[in-house]
Protein backbone atom coordinates (compact mmCIF):
# COMPACT_ATOMS: atom_id res chain seq x y z
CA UNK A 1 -50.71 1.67 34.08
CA UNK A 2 -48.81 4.58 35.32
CA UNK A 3 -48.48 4.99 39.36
CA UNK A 4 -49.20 7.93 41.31
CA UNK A 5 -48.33 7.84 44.42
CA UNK A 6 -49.48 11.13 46.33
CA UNK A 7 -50.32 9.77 49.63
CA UNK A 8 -48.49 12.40 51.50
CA UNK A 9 -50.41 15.07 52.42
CA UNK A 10 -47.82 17.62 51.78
CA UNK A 11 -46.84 16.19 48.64
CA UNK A 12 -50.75 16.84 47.28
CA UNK A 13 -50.62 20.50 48.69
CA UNK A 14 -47.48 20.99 46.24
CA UNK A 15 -49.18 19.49 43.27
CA UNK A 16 -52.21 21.60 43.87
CA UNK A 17 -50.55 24.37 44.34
CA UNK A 18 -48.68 24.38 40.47
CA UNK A 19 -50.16 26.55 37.75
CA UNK A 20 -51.72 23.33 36.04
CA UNK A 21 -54.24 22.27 38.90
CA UNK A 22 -54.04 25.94 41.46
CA UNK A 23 -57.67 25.92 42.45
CA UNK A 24 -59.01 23.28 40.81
CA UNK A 25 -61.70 20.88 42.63
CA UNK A 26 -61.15 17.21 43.84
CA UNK A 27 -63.30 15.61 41.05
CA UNK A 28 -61.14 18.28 38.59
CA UNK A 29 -57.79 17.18 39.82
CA UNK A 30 -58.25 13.88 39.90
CA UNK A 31 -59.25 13.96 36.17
CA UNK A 32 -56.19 16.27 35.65
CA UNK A 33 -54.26 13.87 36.90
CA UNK A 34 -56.04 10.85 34.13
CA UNK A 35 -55.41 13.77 31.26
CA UNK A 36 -52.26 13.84 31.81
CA UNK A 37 -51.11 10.36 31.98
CA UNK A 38 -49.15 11.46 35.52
CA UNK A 39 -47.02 9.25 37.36
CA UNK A 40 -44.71 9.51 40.37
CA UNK A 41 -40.81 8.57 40.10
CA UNK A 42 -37.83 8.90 42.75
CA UNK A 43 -34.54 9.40 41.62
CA UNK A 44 -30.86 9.24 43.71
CA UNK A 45 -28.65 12.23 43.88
CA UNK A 46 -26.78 12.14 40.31
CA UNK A 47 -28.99 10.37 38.55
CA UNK A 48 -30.40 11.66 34.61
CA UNK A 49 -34.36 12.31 34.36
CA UNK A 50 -33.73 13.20 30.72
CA UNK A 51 -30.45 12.16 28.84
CA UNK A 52 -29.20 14.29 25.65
CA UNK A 53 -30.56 13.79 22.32
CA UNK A 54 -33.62 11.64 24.32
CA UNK A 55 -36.97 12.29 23.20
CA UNK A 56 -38.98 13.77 26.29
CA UNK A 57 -41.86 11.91 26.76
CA UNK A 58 -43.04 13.68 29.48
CA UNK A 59 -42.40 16.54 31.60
CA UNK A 60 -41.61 16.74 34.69
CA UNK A 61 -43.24 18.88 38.14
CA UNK A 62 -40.85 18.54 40.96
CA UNK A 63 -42.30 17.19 44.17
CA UNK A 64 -38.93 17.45 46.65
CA UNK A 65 -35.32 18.00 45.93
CA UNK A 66 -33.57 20.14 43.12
CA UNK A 67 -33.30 19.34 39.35
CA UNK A 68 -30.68 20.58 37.01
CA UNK A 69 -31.17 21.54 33.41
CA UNK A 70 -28.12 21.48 31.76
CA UNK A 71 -26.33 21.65 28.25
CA UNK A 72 -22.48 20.98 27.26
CA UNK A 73 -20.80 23.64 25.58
CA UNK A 74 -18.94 22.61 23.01
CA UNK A 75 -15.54 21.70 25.33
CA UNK A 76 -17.85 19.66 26.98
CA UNK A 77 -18.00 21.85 29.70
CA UNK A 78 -21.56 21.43 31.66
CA UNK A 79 -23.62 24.49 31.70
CA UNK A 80 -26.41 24.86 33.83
CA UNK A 81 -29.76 26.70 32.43
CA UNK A 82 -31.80 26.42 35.22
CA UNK A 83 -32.23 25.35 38.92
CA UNK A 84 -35.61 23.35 39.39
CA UNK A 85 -37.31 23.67 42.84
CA UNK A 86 -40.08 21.70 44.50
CA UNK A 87 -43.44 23.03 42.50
CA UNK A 88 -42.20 24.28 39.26
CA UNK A 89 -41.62 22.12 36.23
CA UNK A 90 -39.02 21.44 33.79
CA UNK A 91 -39.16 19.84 29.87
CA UNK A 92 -42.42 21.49 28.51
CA UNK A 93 -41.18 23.29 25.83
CA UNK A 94 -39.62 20.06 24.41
CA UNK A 95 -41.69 17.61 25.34
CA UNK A 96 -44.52 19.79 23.54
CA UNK A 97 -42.82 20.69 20.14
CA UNK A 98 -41.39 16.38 20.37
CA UNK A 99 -38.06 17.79 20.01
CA UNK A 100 -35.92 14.04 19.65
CA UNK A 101 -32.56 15.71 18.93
CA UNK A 102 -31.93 18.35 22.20
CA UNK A 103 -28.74 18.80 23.56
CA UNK A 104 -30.69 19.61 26.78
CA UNK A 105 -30.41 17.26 29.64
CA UNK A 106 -31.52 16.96 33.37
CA UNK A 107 -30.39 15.46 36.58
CA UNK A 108 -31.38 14.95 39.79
CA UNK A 109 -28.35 17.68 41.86
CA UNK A 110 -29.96 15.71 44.99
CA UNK A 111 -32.55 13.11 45.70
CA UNK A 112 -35.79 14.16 44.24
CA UNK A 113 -39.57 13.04 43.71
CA UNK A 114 -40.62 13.72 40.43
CA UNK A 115 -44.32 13.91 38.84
CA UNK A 116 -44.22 12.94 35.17
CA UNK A 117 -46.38 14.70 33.02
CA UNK A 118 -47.80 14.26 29.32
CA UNK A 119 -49.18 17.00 27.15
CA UNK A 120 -50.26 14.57 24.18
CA UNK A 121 -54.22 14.67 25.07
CA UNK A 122 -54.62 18.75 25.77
CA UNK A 123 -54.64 19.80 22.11
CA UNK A 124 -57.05 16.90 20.69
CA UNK A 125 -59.51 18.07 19.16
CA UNK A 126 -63.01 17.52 21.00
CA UNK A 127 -61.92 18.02 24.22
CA UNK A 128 -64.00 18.41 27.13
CA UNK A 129 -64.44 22.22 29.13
CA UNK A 130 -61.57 20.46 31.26
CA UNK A 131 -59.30 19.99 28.66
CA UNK A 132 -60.02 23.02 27.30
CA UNK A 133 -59.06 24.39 30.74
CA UNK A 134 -55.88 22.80 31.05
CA UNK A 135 -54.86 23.59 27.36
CA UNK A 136 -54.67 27.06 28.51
CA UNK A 137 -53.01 26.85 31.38
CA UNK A 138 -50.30 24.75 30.05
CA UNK A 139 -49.91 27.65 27.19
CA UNK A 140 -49.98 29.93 30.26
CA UNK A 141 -46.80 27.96 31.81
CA UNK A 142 -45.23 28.07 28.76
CA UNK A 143 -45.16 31.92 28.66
CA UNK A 144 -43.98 32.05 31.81
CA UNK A 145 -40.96 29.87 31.56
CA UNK A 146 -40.28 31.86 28.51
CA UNK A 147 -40.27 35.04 30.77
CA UNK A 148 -38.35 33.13 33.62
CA UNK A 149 -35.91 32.43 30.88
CA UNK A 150 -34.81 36.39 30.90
CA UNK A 151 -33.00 35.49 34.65
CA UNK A 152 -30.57 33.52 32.87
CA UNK A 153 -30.02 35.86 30.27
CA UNK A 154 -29.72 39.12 32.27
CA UNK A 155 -27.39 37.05 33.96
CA UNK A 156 -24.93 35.89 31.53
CA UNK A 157 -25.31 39.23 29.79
CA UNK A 158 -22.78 40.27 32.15
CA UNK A 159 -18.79 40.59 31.23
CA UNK A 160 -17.44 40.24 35.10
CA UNK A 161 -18.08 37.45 37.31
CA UNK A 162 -19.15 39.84 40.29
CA UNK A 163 -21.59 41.19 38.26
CA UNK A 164 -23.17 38.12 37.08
CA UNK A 165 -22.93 37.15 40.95
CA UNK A 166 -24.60 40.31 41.95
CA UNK A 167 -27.39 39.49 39.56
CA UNK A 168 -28.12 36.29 40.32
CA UNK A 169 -28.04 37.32 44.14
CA UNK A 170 -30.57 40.20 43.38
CA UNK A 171 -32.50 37.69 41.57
CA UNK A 172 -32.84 35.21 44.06
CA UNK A 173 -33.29 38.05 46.94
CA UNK A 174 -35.94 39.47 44.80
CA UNK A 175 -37.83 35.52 44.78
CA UNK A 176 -37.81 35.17 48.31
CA UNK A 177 -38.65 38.61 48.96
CA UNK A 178 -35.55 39.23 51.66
CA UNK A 179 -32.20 40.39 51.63
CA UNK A 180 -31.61 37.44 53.29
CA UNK A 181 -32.12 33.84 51.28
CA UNK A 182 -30.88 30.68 50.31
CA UNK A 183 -29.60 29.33 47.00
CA UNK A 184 -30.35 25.54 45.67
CA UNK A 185 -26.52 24.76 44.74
CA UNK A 186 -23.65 24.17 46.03
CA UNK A 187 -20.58 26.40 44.98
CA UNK A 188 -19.73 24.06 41.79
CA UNK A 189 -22.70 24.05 40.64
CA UNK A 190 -22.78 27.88 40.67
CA UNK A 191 -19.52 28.41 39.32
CA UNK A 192 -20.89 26.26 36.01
CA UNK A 193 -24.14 28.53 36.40
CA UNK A 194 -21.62 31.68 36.16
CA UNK A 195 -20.09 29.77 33.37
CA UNK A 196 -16.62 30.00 35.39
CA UNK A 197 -14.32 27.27 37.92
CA UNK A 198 -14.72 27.01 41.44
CA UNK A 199 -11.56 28.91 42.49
CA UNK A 200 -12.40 31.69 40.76
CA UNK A 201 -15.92 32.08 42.01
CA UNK A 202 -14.70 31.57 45.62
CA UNK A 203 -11.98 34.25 45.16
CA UNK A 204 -14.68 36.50 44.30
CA UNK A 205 -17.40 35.94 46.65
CA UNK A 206 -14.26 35.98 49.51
CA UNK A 207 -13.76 39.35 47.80
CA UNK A 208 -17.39 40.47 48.02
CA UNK A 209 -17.46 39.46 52.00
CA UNK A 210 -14.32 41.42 52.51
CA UNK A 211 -15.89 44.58 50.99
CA UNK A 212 -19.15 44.59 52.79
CA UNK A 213 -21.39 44.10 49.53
CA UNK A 214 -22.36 40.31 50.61
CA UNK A 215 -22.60 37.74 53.76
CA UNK A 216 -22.81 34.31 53.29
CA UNK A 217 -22.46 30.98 55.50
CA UNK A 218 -22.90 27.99 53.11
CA UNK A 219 -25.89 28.53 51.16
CA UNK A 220 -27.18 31.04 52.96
CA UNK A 221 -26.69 34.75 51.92
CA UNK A 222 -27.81 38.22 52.25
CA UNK A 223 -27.16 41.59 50.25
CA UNK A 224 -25.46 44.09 52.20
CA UNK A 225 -25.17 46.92 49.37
């Protein structure tokens, strides 16, 4: 029987915040929660939710901490497709379709609390007004992380690195609605989000400092241009 452990009050507020149960009543979420087979898992810093060429289950809705969805190019080279933060969730495209063969992995880029989530029951036929509910809201999700997608691709549309940096800044600005904001990875992990190594992205963003079009001080940034 799958655990789900939500005692923390904070924690619940989260869940209940994500597109699958926003607005939903007690008696509703709590049957949600039965639908969709949901358990609670903790994983250390470096450690694989999904491996590649795994079947996924499940997918996952982040509780705390960051996951990484990555692929190898063909060098073996990691490549990171998206940055996973607390409330948004990761693996429903192929855990829907039952994909077994995806190069597509993820791992925890620090610890993280993760709520495990099947899809199998939503599209039975026969379901109840709940299911029906949830059906759509899943398909809803799905949309949107198709949408969510284009971030990536307007940023490795990009030929020069400082473009694809000033991108990725605007995009993240634009998300926390500041000039100022944080971003979830460290500076090798955004060099293999850039698609380039570490010494090149810090030349660049030294660069960028030095000409007034960025600030930073660790993780935290702000657009100056």
């Amino acid at each position: 029987m799958p655990i789900v452990d939500l005692s923390d009050i904070n924690e619940i507020k989260l869940v209940r915040s994500a597109v699958l149960f926003r607005d939903m009543s007690d008696e509703n979420f709590i049957k949600a929660l039965s639908l969709f087979d949901a358990e609670t898992a903790s994983y250390g810093k470096g450690d694989y939710l999904h491996s590649p060429f795994g079947k996924y289950k499940k997918f996952g809705l982040v509780i705390s901490g960051t996951v990484q969805v990555c692929s190898d190019d063909i060098d073996g080279n990691r490549m990171i497709m998206a940055e996973v933060t607390p409330g948004i969730t990761f693996g429903e495209s192929i855990c829907f379709l039952g994909i077994t063969d995806s190069p597509v992995y993820a791992f925890a880029s620090e610890n993280v609390r993760v709520l495990w989530l099947s899809a199998d029951k939503l599209f039975e036929p026969g379901g109840d007004e709940l299911t029906v509910s949830l059906s759509k809201r899943f398909a809803s999700m799905l949309a949107a992380r198709t949408l969510a997608m284009n971030d990536r691709i307007q940023v490795l549309s990009k030929i020069r690195l400082r473009d694809k940096l000033m991108t990725y800044f605007n995009q993240k600005s634009r998300d926390a609605g500041s000039l100022t904001f944080r971003i979830p990875v460290n500076r090798e992990d955004l060099a293999a989000y850039m698609g380039t190594d570490r010494s090149a992205l810090s030349r660049e963003l030294s660069e960028m400092k030095k000409e007034g079009l960025i600030d930073y001080y660790k993780n935290s940034f702000r657009i100056l241009k």
